[in-house]
C-alpha atoms as a PDB file:
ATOM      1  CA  UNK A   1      11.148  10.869 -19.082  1.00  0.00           C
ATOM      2  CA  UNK A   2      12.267  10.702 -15.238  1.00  0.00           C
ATOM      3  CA  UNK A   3      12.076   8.385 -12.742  1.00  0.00           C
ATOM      4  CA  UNK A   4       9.094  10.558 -10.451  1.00  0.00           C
ATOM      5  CA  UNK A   5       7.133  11.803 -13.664  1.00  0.00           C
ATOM      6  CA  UNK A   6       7.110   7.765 -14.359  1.00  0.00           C
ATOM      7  CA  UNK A   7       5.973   7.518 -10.628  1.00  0.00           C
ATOM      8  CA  UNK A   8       3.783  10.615 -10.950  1.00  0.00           C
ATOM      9  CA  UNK A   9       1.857   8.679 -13.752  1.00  0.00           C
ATOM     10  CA  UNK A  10       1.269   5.513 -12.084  1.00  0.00           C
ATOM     11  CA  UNK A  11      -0.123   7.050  -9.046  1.00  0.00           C
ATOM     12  CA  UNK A  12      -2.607   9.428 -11.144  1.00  0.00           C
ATOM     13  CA  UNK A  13      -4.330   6.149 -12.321  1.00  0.00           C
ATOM     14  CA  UNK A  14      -4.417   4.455  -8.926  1.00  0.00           C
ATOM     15  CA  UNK A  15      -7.885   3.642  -7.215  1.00  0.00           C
ATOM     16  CA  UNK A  16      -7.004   4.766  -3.491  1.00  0.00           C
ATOM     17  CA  UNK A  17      -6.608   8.369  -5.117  1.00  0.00           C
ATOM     18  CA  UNK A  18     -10.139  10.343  -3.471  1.00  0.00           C
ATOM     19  CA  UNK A  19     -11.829  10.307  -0.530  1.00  0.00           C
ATOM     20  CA  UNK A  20     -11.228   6.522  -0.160  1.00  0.00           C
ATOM     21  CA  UNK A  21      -7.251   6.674   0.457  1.00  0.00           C
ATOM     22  CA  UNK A  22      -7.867   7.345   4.544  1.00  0.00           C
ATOM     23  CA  UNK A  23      -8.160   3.501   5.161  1.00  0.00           C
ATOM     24  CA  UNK A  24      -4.092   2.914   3.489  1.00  0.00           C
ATOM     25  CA  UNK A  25      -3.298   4.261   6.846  1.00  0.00           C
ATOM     26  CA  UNK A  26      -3.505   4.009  10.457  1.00  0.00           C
ATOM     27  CA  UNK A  27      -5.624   7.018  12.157  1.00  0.00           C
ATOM     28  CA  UNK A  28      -4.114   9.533  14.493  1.00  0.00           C
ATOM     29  CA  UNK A  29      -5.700   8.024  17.574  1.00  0.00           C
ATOM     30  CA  UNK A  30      -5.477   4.458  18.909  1.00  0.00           C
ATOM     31  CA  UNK A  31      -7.154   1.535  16.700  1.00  0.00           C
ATOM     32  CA  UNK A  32      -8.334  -1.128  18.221  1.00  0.00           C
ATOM     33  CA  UNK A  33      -7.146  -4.633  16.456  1.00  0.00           C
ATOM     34  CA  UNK A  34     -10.688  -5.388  15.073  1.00  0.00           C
ATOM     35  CA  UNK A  35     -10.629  -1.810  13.655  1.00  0.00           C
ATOM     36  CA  UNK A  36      -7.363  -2.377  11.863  1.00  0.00           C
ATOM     37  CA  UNK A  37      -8.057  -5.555  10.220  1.00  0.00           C
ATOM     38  CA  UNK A  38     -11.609  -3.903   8.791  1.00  0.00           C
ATOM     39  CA  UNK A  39      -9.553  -1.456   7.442  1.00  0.00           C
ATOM     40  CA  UNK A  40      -6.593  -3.117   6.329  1.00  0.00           C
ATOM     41  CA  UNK A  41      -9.015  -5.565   4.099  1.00  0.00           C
ATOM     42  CA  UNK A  42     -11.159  -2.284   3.061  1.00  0.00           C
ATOM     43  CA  UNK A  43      -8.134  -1.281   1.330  1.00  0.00           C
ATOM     44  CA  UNK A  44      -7.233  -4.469   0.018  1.00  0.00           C
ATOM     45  CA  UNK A  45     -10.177  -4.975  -2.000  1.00  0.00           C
ATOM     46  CA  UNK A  46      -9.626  -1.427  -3.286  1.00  0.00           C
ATOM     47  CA  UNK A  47      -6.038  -2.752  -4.538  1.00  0.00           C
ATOM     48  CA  UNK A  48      -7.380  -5.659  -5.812  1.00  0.00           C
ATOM     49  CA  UNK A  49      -9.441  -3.138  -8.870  1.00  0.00           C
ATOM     50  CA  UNK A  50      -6.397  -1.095  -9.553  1.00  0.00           C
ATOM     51  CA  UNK A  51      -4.909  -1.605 -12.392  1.00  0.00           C
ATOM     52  CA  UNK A  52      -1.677  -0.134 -10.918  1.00  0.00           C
ATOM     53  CA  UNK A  53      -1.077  -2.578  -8.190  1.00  0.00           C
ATOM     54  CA  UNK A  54       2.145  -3.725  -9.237  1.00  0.00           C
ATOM     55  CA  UNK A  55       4.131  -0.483  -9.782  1.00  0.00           C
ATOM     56  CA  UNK A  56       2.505   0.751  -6.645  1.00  0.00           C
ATOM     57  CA  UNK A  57       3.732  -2.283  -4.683  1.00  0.00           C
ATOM     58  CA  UNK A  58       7.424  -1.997  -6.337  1.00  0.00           C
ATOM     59  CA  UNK A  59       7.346   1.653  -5.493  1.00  0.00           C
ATOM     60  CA  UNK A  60       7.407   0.585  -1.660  1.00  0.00           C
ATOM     61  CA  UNK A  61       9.266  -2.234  -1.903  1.00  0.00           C
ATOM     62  CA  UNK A  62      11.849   0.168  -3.367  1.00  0.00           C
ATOM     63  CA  UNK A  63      11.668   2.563  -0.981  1.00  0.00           C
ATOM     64  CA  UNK A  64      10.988   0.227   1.630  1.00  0.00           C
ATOM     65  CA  UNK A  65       7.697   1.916   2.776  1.00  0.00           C
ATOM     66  CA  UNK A  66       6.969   1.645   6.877  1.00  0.00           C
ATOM     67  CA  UNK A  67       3.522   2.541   6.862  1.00  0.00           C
ATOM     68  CA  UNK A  68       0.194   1.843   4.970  1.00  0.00           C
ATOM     69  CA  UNK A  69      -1.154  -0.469   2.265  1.00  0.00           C
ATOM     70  CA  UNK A  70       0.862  -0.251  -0.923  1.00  0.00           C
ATOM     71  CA  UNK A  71       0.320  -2.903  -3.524  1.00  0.00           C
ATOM     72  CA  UNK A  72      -1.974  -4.522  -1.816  1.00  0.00           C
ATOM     73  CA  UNK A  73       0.137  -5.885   1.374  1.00  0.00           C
ATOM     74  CA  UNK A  74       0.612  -3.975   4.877  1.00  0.00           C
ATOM     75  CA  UNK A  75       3.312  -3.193   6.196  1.00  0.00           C
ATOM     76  CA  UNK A  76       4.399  -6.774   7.843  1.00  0.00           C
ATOM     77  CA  UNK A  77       3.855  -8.508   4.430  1.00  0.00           C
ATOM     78  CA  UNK A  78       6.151  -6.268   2.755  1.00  0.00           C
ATOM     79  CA  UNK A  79       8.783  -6.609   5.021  1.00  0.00           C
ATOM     80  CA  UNK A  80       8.670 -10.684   4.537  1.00  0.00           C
ATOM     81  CA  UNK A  81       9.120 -10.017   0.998  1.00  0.00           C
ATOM     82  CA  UNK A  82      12.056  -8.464   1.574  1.00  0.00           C
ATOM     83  CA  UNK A  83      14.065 -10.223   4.315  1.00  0.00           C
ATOM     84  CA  UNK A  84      15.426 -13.266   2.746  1.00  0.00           C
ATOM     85  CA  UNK A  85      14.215 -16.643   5.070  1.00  0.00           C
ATOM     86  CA  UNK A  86      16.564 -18.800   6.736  1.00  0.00           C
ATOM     87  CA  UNK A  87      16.668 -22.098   5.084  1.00  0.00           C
END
């Protein structure tokens, strides 16, 4: 089996699939911070059912995903994940 029918098959079963799947990402137009955070926690609590979570979040961790909610974390939270912390 490859690597994107593997992908393919995680993503069929993931809850932000439908009409739902417009708050992973910013809007077009200007959002004001309030607006975000509503948003950004709308789609949080959607991750928080899926029962793909994990492979979604390693999918943009491994492609080191800019934009949206993916696993559960925006885009800031992903990044600290991945840059190592100064000790």
């Amino acid at each position: 089996m490859s690597i994107q029918r593997i992908e393919v098959e995680w993503q069929m079963k993931a809850e932000c699939r439908g009409p739902q799947a417009v708050v992973f990402f910013p809007p077009s137009q200007f959002e004001r911070k309030e607006d975000k955070l509503q948003r950004e926690n709308r789609a949080k609590e959607i991750c928080t059912q899926c029962s793909v979570q994990t492979d979604c979040l390693d999918y943009a961790l491994s492609i080191r995903e800019p934009h949206g909610i993916w696993g559960g974390l925006n885009e800031l939270e992903r990044k600290a994940l991945l840059t190592p912390h100064a000790v």
